[in-house]
N, C-alpha and C. Protein backbone atom coordinates (compact mmCIF):
# COMPACT_ATOMS: atom_id res chain seq x y z
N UNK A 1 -33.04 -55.23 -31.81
CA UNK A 1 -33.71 -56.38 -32.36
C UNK A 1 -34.74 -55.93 -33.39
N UNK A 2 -35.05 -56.85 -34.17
CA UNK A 2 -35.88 -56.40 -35.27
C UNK A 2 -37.14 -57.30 -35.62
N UNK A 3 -38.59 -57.11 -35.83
CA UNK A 3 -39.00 -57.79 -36.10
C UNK A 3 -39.46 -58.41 -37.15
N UNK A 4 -38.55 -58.06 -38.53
CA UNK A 4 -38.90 -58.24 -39.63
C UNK A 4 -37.29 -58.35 -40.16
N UNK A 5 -37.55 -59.56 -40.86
CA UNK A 5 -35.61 -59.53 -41.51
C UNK A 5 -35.32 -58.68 -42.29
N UNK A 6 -36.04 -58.37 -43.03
CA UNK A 6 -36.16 -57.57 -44.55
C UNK A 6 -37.40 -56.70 -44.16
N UNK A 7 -37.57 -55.49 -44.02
CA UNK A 7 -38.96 -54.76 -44.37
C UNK A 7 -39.82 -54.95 -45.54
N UNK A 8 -38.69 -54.83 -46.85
CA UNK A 8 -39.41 -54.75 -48.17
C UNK A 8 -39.09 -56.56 -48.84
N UNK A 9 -38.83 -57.33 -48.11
CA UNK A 9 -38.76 -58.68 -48.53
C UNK A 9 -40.17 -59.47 -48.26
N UNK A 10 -40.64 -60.47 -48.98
CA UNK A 10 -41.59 -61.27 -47.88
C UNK A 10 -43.32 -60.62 -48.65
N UNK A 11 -43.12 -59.97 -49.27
CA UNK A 11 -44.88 -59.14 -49.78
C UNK A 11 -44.94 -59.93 -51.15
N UNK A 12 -46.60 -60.33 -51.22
CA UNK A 12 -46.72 -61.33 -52.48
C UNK A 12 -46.84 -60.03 -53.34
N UNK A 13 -46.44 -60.49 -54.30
CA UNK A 13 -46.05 -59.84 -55.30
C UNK A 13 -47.79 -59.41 -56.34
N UNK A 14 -47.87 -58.19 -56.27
CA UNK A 14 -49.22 -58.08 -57.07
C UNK A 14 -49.12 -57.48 -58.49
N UNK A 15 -50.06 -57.66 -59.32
CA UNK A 15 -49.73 -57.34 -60.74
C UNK A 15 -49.92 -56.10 -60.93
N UNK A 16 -48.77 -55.80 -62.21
CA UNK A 16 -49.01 -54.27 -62.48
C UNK A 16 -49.47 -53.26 -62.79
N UNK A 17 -50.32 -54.05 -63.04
CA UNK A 17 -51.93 -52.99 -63.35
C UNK A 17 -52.69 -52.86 -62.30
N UNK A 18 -52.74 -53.32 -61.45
CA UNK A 18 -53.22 -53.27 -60.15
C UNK A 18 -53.21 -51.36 -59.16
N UNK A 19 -53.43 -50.99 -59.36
CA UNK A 19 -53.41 -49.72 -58.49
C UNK A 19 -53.55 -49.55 -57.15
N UNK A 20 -54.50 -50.20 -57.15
CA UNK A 20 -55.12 -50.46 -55.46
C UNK A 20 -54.29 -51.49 -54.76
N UNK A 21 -53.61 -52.48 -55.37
CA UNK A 21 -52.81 -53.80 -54.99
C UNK A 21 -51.42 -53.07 -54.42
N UNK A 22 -50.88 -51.91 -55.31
CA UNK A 22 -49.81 -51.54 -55.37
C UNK A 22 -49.60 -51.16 -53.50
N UNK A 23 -51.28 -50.01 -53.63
CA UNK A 23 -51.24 -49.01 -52.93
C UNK A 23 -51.59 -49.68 -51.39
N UNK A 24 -51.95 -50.53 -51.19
CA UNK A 24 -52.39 -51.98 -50.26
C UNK A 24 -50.54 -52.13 -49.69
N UNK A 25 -50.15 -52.21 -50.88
CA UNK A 25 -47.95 -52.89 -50.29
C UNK A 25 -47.26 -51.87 -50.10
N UNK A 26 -47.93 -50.85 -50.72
CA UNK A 26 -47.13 -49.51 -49.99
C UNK A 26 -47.34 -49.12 -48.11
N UNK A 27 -48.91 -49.22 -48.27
CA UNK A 27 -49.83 -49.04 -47.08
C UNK A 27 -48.93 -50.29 -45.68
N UNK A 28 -48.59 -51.43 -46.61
CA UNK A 28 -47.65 -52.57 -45.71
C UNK A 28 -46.43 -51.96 -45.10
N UNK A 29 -45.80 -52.02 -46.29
CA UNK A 29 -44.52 -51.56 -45.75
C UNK A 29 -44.15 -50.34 -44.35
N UNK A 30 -45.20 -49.33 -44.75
CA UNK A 30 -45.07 -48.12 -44.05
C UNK A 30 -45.46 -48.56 -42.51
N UNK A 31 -46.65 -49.58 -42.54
CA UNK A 31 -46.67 -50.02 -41.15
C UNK A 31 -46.31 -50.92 -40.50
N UNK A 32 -44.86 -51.61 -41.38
CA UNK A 32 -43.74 -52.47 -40.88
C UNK A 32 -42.93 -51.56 -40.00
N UNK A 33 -43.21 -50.53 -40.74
CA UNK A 33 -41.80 -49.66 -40.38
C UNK A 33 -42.24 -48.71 -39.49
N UNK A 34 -43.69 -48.78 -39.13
CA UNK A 34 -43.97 -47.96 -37.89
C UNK A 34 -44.34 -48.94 -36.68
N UNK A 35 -44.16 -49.69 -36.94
CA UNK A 35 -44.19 -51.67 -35.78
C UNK A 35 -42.50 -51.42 -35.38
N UNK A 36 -42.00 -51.28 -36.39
CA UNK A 36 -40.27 -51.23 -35.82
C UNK A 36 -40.32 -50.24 -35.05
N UNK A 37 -40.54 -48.84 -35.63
CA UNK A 37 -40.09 -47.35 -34.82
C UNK A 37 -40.64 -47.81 -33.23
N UNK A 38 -42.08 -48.68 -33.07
CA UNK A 38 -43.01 -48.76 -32.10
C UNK A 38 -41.81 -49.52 -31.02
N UNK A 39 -41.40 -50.36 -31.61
CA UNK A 39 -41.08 -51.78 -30.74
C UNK A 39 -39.57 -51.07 -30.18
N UNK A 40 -38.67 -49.90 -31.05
CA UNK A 40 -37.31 -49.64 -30.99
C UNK A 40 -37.80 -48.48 -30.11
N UNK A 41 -38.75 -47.68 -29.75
CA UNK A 41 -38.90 -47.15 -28.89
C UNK A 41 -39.48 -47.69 -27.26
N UNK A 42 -40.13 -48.93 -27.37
CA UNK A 42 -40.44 -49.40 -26.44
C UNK A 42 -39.72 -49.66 -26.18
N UNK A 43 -38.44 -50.59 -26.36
CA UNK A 43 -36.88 -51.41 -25.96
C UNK A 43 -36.12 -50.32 -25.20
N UNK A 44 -36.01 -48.52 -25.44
CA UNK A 44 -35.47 -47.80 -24.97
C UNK A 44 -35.91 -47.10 -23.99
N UNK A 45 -37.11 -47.22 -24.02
CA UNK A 45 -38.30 -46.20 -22.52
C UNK A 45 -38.15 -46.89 -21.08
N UNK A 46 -37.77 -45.42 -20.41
CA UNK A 46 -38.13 -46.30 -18.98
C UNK A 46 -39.00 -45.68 -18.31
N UNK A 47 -39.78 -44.75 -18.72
CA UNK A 47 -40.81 -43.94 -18.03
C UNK A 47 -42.41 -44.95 -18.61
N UNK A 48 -42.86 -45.25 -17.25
CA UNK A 48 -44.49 -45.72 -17.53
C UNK A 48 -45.40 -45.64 -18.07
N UNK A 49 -45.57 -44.40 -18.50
CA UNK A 49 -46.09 -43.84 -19.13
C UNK A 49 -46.04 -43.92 -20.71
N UNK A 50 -45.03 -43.76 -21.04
CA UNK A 50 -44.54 -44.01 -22.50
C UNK A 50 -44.67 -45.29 -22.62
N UNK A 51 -44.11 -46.23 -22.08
CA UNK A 51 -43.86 -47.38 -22.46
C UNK A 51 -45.48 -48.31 -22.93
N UNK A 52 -46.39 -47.45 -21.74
CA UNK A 52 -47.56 -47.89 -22.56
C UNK A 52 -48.49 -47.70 -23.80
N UNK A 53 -47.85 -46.26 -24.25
CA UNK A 53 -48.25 -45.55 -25.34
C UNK A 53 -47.66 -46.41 -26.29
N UNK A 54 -46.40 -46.76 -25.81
CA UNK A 54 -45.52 -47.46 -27.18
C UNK A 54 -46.06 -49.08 -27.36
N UNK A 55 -46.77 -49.63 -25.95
CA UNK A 55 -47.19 -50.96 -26.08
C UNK A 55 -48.71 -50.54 -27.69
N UNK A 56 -49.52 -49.57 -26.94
CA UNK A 56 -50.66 -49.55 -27.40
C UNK A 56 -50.21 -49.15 -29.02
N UNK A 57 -49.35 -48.26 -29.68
CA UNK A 57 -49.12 -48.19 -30.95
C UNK A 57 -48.72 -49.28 -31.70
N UNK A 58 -48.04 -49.98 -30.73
CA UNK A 58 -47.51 -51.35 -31.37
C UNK A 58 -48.67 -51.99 -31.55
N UNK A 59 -49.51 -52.40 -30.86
CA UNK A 59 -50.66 -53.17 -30.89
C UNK A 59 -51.78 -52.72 -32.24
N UNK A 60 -51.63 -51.23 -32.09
CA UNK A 60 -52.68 -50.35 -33.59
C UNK A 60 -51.94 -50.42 -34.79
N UNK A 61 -50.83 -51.02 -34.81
CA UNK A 61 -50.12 -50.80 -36.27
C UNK A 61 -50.18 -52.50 -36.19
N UNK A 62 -49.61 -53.44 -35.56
CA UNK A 62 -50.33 -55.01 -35.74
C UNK A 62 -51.84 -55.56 -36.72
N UNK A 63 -52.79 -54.61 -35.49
CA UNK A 63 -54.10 -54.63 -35.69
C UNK A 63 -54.24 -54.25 -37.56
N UNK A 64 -53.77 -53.19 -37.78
CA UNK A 64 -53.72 -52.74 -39.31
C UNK A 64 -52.95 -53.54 -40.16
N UNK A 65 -51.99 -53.88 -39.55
CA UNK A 65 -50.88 -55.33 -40.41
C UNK A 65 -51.68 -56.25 -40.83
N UNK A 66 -52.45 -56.96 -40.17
CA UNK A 66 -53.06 -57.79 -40.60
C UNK A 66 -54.49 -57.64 -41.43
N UNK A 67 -54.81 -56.82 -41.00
CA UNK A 67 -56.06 -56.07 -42.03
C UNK A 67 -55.43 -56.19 -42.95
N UNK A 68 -54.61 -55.54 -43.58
CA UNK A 68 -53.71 -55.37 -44.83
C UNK A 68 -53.73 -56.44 -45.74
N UNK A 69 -52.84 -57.18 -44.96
CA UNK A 69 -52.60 -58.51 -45.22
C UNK A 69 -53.99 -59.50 -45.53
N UNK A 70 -54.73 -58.89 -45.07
CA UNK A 70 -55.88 -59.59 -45.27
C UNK A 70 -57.06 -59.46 -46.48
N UNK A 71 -56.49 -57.65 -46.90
CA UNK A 71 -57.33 -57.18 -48.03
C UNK A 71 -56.19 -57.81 -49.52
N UNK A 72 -54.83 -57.57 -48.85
CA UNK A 72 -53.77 -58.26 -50.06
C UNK A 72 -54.09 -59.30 -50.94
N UNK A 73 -54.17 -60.38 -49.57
CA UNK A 73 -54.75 -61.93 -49.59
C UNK A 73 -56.59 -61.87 -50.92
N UNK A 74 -57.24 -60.97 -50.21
CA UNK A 74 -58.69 -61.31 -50.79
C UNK A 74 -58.32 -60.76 -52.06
């Protein structure tokens, strides 16, 4: 399962002179794609231990998703 249809679909589009804007959707993407690795390793763990490491990474790459999203936005 996936939680994003598209990784690189879905990001407002920032202008090209922008450097920091760019580097903000790069900074996105990479922690779409470490929310997936998070969530595709949790779906496969059956040891306790892990599975909470993989809850808590999921939760620190969220936490930064939306930061992101939030410096994008401002």
């Amino acid at each position: 399962m996936r939680l994003f249809a598209k990784s690189e679909q879905a990001l407002p589009k920032a202008p090209a002179n922008s450097a920091e804007l760019k580097r903000i959707e790069t900074e996105i993407l990479e922690v779409r794609r470490e929310m997936e690795a998070a969530y595709n390793r949790f779906q496969h763990e059956i040891n306790p231990d892990l599975i909470d490491c993989y809850i808590f990474e999921s939760n620190a790459a969220w936490k930064k998703y939306s930061f992101l999203l939030k410096q994008l936005k401002s």
